[in-house]
N, C-alpha and C. Protein backbone atom coordinates (compact mmCIF):
# COMPACT_ATOMS: atom_id res chain seq x y z
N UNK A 1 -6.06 -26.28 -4.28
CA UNK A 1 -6.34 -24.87 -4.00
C UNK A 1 -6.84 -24.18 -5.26
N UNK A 2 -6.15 -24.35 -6.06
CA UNK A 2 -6.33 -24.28 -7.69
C UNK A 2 -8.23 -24.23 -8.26
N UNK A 3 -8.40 -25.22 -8.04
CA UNK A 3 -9.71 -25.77 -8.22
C UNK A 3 -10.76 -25.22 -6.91
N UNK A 4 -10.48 -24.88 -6.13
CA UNK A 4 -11.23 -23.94 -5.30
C UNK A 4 -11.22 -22.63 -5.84
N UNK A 5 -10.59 -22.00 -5.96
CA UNK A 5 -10.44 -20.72 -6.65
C UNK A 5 -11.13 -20.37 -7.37
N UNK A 6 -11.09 -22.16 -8.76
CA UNK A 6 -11.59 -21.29 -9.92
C UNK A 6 -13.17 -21.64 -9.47
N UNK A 7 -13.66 -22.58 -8.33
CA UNK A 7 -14.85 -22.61 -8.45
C UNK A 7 -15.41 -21.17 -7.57
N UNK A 8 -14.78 -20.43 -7.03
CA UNK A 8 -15.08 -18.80 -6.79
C UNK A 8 -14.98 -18.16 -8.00
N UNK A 9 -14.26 -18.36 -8.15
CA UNK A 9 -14.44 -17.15 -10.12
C UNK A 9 -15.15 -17.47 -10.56
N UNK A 10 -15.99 -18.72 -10.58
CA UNK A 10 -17.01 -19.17 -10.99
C UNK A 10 -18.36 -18.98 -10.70
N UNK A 11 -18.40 -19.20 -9.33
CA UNK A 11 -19.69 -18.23 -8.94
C UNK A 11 -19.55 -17.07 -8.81
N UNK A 12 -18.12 -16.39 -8.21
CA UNK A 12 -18.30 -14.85 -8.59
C UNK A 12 -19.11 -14.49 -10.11
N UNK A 13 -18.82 -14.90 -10.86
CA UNK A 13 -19.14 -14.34 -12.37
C UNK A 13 -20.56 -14.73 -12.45
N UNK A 14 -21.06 -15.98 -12.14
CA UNK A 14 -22.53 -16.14 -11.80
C UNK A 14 -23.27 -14.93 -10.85
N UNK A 15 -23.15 -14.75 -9.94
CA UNK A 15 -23.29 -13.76 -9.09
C UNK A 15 -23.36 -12.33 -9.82
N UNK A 16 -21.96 -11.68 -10.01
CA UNK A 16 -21.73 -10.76 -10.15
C UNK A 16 -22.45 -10.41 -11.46
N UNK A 17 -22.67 -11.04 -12.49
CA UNK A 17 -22.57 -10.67 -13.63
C UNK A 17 -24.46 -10.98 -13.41
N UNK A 18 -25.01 -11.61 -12.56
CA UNK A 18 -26.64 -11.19 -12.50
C UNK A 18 -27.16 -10.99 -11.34
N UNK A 19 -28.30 -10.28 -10.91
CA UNK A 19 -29.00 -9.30 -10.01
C UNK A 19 -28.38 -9.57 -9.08
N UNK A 20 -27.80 -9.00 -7.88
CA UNK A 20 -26.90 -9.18 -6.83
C UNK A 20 -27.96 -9.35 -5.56
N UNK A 21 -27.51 -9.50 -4.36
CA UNK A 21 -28.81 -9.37 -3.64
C UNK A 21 -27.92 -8.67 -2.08
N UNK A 22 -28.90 -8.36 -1.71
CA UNK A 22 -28.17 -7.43 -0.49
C UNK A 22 -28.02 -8.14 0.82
N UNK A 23 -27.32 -8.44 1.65
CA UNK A 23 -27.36 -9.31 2.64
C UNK A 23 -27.05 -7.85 4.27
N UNK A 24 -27.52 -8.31 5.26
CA UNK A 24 -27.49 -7.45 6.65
C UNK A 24 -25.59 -7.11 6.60
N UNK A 25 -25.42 -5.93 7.07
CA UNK A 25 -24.43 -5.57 7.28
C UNK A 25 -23.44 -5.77 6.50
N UNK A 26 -23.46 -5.79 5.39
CA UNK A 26 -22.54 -5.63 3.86
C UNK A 26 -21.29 -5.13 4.33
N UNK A 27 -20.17 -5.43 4.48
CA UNK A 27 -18.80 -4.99 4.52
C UNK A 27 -18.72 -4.03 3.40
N UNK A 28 -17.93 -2.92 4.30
CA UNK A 28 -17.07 -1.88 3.46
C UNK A 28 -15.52 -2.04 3.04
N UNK A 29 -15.28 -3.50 3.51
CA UNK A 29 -14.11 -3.60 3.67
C UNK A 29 -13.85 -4.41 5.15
N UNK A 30 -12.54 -4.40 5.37
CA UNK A 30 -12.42 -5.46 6.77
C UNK A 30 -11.69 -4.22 8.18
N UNK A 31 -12.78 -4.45 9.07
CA UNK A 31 -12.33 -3.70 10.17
C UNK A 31 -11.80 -1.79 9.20
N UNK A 32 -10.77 -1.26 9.75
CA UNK A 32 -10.17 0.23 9.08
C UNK A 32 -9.48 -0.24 7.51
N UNK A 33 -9.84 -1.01 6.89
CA UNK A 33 -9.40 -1.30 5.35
C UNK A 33 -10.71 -1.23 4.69
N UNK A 34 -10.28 -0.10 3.48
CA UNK A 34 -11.74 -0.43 3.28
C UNK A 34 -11.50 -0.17 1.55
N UNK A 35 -12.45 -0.88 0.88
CA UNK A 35 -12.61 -0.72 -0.99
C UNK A 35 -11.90 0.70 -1.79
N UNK A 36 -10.79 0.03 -2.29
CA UNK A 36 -10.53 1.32 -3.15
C UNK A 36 -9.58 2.20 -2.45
N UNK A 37 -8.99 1.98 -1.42
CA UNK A 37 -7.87 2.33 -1.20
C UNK A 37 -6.65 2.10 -1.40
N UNK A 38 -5.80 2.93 -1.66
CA UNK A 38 -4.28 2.51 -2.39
C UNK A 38 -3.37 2.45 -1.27
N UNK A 39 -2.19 1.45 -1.86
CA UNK A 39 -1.21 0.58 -1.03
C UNK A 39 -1.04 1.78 0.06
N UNK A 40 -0.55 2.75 -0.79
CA UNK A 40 0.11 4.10 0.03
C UNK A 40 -0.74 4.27 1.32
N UNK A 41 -2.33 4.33 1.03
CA UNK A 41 -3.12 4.80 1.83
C UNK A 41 -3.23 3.64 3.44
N UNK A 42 -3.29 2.31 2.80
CA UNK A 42 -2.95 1.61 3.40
C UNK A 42 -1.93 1.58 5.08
N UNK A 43 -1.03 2.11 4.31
CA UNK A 43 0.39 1.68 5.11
C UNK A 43 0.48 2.87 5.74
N UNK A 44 -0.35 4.48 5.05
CA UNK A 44 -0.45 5.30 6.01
C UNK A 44 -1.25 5.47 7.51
N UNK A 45 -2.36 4.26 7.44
CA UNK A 45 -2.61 3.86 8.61
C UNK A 45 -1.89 3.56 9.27
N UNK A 46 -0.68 3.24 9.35
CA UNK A 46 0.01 2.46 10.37
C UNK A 46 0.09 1.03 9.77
N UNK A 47 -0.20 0.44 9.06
CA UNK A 47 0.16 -1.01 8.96
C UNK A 47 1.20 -1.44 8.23
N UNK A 48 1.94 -2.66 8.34
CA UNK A 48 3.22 -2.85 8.17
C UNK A 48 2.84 -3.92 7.05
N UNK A 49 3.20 -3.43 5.53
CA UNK A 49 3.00 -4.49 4.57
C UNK A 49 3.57 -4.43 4.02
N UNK A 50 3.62 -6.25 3.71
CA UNK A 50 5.43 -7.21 3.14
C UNK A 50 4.03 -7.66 1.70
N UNK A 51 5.15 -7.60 0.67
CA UNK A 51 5.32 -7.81 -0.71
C UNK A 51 4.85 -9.68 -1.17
N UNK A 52 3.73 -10.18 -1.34
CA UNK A 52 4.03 -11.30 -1.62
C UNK A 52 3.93 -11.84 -2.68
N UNK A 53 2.94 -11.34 -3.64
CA UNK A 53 3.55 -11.71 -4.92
C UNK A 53 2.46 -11.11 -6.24
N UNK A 54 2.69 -11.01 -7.26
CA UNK A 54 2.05 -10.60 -8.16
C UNK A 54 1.13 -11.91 -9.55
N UNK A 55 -0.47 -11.55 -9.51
CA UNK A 55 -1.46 -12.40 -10.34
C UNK A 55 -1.44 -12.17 -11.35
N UNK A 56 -0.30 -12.41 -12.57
CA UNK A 56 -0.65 -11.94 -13.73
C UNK A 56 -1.68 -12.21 -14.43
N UNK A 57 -2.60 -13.06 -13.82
CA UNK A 57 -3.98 -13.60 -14.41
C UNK A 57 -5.07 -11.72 -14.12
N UNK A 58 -4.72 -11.53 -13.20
CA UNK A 58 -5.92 -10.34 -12.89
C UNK A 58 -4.62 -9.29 -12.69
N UNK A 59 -3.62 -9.46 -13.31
CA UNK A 59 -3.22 -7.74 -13.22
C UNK A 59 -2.86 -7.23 -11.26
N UNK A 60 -3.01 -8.13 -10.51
CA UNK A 60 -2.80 -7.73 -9.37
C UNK A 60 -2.02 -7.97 -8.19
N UNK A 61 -1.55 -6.99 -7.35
CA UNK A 61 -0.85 -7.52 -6.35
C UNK A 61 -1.37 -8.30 -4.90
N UNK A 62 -0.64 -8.89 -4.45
CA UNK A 62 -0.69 -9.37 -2.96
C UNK A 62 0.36 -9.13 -2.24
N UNK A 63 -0.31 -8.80 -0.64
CA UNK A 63 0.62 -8.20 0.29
C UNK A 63 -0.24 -9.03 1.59
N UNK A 64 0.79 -9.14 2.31
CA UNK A 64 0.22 -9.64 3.67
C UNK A 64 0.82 -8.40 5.11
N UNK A 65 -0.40 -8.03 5.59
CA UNK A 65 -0.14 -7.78 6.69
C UNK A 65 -0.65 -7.96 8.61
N UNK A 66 -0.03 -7.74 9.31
CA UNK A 66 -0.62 -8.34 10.60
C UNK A 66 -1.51 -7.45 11.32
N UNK A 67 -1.91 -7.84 11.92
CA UNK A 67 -3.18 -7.06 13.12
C UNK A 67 -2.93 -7.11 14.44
N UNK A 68 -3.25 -6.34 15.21
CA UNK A 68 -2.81 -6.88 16.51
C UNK A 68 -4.31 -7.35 17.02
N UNK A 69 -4.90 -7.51 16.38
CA UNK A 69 -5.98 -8.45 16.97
C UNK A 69 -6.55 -9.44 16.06
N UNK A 70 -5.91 -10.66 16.23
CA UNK A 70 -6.05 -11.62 15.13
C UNK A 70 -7.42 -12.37 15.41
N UNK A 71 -8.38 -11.80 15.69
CA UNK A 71 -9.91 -12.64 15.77
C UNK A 71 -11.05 -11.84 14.78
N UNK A 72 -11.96 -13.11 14.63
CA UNK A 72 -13.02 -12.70 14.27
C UNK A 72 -14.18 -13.69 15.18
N UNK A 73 -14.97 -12.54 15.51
CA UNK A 73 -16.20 -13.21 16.42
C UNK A 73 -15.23 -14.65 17.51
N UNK A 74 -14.44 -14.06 17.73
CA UNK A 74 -13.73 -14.82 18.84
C UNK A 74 -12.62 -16.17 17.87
N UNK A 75 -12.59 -16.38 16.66
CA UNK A 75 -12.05 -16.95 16.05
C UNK A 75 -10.39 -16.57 15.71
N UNK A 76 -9.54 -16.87 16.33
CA UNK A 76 -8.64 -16.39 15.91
C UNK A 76 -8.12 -16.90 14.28
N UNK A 77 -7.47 -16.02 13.54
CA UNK A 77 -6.77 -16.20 12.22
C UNK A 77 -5.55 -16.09 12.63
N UNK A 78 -4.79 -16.67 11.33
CA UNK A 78 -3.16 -16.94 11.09
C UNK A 78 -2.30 -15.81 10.38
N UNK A 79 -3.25 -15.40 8.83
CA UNK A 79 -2.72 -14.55 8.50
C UNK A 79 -3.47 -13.97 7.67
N UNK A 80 -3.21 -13.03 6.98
CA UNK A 80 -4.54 -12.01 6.46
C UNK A 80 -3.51 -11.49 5.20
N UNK A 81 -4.55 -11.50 4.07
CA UNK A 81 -3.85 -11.22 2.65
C UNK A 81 -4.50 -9.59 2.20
N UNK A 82 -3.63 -8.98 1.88
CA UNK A 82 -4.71 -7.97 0.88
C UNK A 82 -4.05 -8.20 -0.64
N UNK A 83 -5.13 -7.85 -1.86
CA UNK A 83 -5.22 -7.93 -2.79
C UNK A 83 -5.72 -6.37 -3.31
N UNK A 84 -4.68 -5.71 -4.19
CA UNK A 84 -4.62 -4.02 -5.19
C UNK A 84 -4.72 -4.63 -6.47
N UNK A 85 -5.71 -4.44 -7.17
CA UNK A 85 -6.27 -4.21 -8.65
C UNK A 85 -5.60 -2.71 -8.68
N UNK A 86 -5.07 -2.23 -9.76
CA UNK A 86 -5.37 -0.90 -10.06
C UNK A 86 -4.84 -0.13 -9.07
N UNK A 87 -4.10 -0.68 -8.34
CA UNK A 87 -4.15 -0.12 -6.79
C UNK A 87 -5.26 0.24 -6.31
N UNK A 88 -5.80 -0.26 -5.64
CA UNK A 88 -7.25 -0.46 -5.02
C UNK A 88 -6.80 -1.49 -4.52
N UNK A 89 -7.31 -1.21 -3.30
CA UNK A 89 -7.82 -2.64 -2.55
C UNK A 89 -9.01 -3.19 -3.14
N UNK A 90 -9.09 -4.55 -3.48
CA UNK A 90 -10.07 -5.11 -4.06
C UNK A 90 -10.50 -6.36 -3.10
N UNK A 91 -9.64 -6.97 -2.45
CA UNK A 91 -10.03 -8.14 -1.63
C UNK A 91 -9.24 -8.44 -0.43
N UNK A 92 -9.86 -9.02 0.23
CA UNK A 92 -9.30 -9.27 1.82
C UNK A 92 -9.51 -10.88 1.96
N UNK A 93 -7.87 -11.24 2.03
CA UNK A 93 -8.10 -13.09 2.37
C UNK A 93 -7.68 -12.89 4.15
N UNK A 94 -8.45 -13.87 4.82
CA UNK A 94 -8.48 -14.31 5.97
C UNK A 94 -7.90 -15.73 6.09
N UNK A 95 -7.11 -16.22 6.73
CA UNK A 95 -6.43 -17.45 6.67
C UNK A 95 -6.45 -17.94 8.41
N UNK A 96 -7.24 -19.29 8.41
CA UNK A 96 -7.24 -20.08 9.91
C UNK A 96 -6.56 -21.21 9.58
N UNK A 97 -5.55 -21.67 10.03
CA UNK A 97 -5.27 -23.07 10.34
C UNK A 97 -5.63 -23.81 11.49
N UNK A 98 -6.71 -24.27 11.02
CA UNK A 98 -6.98 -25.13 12.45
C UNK A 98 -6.39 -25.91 13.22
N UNK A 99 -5.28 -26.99 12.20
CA UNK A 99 -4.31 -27.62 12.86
C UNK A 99 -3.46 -26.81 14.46
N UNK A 100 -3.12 -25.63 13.54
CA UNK A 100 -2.23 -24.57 14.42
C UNK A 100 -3.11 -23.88 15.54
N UNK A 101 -4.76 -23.79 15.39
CA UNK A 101 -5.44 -23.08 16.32
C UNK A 101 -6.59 -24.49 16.44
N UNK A 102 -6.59 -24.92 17.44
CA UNK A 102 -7.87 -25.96 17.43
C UNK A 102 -9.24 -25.07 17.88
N UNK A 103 -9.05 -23.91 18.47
CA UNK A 103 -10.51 -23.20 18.84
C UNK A 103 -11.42 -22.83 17.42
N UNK A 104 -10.10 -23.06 16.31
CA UNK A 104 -11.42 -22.39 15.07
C UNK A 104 -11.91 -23.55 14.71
N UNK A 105 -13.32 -24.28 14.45
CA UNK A 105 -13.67 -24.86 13.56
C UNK A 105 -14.97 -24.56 12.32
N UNK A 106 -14.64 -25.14 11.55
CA UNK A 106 -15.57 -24.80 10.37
C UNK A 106 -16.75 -24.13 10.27
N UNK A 107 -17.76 -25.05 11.09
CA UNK A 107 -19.04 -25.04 10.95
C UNK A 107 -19.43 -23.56 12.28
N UNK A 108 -18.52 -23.76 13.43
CA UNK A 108 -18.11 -22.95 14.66
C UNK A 108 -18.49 -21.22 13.50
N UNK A 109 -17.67 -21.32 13.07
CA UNK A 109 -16.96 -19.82 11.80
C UNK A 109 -18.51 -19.63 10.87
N UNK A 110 -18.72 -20.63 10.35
CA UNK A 110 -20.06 -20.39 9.50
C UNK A 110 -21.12 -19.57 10.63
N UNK A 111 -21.42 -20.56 11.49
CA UNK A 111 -22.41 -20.35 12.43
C UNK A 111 -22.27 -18.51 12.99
N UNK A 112 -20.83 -18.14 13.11
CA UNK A 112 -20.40 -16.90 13.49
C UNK A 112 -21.37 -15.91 12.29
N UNK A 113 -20.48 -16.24 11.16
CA UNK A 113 -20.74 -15.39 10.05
C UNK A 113 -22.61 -15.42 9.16
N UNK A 114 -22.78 -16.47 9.96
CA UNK A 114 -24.76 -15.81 9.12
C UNK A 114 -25.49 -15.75 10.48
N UNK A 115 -24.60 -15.64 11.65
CA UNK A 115 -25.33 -14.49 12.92
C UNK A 115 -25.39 -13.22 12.33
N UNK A 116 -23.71 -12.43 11.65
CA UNK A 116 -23.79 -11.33 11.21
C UNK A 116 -24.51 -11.34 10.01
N UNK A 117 -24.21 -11.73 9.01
CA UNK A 117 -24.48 -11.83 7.58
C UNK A 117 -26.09 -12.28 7.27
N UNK A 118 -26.57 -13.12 8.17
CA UNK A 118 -27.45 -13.72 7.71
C UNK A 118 -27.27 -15.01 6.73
N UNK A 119 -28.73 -15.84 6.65
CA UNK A 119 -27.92 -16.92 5.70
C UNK A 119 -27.18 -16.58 4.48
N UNK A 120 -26.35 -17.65 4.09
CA UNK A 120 -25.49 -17.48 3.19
C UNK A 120 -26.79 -18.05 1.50
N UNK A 121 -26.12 -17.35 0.78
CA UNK A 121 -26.89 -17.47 -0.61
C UNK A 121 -26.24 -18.67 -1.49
N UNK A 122 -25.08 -18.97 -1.20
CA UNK A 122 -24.37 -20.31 -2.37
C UNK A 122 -23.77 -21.23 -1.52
N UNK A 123 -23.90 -22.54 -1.69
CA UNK A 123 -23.45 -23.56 -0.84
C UNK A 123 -22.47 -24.45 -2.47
N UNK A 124 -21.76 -24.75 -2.89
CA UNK A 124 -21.21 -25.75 -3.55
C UNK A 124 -19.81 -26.46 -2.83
N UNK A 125 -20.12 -27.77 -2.84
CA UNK A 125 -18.82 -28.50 -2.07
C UNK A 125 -18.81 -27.93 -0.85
N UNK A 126 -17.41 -27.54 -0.53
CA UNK A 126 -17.13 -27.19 0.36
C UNK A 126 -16.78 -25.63 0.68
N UNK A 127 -17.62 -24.64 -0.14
CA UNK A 127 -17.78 -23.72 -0.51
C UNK A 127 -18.71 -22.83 0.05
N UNK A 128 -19.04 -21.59 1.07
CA UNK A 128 -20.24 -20.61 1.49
C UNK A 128 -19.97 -19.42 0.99
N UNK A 129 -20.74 -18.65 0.08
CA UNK A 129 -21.16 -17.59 -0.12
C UNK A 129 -22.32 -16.60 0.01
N UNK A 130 -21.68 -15.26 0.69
CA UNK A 130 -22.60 -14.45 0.54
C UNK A 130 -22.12 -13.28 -0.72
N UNK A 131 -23.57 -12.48 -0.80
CA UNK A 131 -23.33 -11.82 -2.50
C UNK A 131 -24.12 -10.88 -1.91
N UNK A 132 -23.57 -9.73 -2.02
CA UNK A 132 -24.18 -8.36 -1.98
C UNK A 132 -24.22 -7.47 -3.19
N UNK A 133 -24.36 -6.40 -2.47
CA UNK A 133 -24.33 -5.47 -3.62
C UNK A 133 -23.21 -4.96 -3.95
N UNK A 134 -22.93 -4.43 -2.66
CA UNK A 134 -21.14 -4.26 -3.05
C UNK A 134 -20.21 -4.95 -2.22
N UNK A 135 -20.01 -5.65 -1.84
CA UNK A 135 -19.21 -7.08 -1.70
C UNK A 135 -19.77 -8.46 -1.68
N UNK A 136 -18.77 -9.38 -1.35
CA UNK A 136 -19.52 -11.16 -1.26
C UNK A 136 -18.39 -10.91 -0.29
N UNK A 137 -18.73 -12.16 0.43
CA UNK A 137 -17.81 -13.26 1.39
C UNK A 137 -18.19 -14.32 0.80
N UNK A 138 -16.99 -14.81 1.04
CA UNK A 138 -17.09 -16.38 0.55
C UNK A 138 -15.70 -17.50 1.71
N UNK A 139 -16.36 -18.21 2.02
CA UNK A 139 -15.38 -19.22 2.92
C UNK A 139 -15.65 -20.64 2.17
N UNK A 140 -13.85 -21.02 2.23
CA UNK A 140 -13.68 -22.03 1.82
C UNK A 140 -12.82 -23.20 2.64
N UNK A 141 -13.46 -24.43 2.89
CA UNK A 141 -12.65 -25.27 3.16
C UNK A 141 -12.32 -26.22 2.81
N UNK A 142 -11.25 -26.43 2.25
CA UNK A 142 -10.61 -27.23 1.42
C UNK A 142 -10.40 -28.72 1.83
N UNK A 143 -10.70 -29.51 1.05
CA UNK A 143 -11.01 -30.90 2.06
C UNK A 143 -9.32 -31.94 1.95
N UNK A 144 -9.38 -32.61 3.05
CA UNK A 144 -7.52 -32.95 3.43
C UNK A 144 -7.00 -31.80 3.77
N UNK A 145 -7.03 -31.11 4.22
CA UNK A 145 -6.26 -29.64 4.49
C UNK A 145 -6.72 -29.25 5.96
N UNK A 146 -6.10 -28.29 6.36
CA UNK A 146 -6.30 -27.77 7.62
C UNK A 146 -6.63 -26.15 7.47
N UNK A 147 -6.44 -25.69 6.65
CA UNK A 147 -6.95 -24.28 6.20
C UNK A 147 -8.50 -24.04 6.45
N UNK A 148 -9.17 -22.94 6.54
CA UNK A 148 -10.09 -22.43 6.04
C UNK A 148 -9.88 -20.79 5.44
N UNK A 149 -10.30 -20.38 4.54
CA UNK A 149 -9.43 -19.36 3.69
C UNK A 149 -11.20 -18.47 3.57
N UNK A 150 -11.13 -17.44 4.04
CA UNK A 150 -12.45 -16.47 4.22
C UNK A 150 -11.91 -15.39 3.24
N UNK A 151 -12.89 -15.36 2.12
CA UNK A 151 -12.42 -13.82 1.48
C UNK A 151 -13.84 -12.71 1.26
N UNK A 152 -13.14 -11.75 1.14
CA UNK A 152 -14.45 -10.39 1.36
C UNK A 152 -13.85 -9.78 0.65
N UNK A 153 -14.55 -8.99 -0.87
CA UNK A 153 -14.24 -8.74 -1.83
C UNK A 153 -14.87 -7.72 -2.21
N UNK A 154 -14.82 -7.03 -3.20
CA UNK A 154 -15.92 -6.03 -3.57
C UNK A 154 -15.85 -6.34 -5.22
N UNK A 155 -17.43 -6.31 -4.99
CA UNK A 155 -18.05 -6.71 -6.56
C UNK A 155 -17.30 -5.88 -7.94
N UNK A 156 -17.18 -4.79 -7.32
CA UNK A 156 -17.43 -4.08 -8.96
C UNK A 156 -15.80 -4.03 -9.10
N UNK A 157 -14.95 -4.15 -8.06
CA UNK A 157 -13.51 -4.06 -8.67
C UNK A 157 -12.81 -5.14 -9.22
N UNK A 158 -13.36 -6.37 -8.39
CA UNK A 158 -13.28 -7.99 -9.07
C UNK A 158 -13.85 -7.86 -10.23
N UNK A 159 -14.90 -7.67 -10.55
CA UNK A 159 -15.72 -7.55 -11.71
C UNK A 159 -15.02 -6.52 -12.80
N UNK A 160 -13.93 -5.39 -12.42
CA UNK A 160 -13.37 -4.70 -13.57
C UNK A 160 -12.05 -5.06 -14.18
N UNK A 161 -11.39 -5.92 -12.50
CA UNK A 161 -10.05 -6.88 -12.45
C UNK A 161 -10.51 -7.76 -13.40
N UNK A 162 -11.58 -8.79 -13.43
CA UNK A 162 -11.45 -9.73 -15.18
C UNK A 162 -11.96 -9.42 -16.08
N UNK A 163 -12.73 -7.88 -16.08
CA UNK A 163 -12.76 -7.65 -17.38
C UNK A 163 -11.57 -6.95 -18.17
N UNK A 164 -10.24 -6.43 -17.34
CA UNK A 164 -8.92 -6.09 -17.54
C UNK A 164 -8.25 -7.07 -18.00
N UNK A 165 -8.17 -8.54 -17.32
CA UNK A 165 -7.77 -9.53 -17.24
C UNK A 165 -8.11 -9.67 -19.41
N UNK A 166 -9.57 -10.00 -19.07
CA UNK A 166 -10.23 -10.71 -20.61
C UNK A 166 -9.73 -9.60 -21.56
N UNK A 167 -9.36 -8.95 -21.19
CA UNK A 167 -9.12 -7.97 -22.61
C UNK A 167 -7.89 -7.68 -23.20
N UNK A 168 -6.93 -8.45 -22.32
CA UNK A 168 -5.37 -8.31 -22.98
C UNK A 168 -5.33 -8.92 -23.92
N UNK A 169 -4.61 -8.69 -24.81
CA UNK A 169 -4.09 -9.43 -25.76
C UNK A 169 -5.28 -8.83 -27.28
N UNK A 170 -6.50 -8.23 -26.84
CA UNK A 170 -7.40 -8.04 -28.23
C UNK A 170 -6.61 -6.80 -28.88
């Protein structure tokens, strides 16, 4: 999982850090969550969010909460992460276990997401990214595993989360 990650921080920073490119229908965020909103604001919607743990690498928290409509483009998900930089929402993880749901599969989910998105701009391994201007998606499936782990992010707060990150300690 480890090594997936860092190969997203990896093209994030490729990406982010040169000319971005705009892809159809750019997320503001996922469904009523949207960039730059704080926990508080969050939970004043109505949503019910549990504590899961803190990145001392980026300064940030994680919280998981549920939906009462666990699909995308007919795909159902397992569980859904948010991620506060700064308090800000900065990122949205999507979590399918296919084992647990056999209707999601991989290529099924891709095929979904560059109907909306259009093609995707980065292919490595087992890795799809799109890169906007102000967010990316990126889906990952991890090989031996039953996961596929979808995240939708926004550029410039990831992008201020490691430059927070790189600057401790100077």
């Amino acid at each position: 999982m480890k090594k997936y990650l860092v190969n997203i921080l990896f093209l994030l920073t490729l990406c982010i850090s040169s000319t971005t490119f705009a892809f159809p229908n750019e997320p503001n965020g996922f469904r009523d969550l949207y960039w730059g909103e704080t926990l508080q604001e969050v939970k004043n919607s109505g949503y019910d969010v549990s504590y899961v743990s803190y990145d001392s690498q980026y300064n940030s928290v994680k919280y998981a909460i549920y939906l009462n409509n666990p699909y995308i483009s007919g795909h159902k998900f397992d569980s859904i992460g948010l991620e506060f930089w700064n308090n800000q929402l900065s990122s949205i993880g999507i979590f399918f276990n296919v084992s647990n749901n056999q209707e999601v599969s991989y290529t099924d989910l891709i095929s979904s997401l560059e109907t909306r998105f259009g093609n995707s701009f980065y292919v490595l391994d087992n890795t799809i990214m799109w890169v906007g201007n102000t967010a990316s998606i990126v889906v990952i499936k991890e090989p031996n595993s039953d996961i596929i782990t979808l995240v939708i992010l926004n550029n410039n707060l990831i992008d201020k989360a490691k430059q927070d990150a790189a600057s401790k300690g100077w």
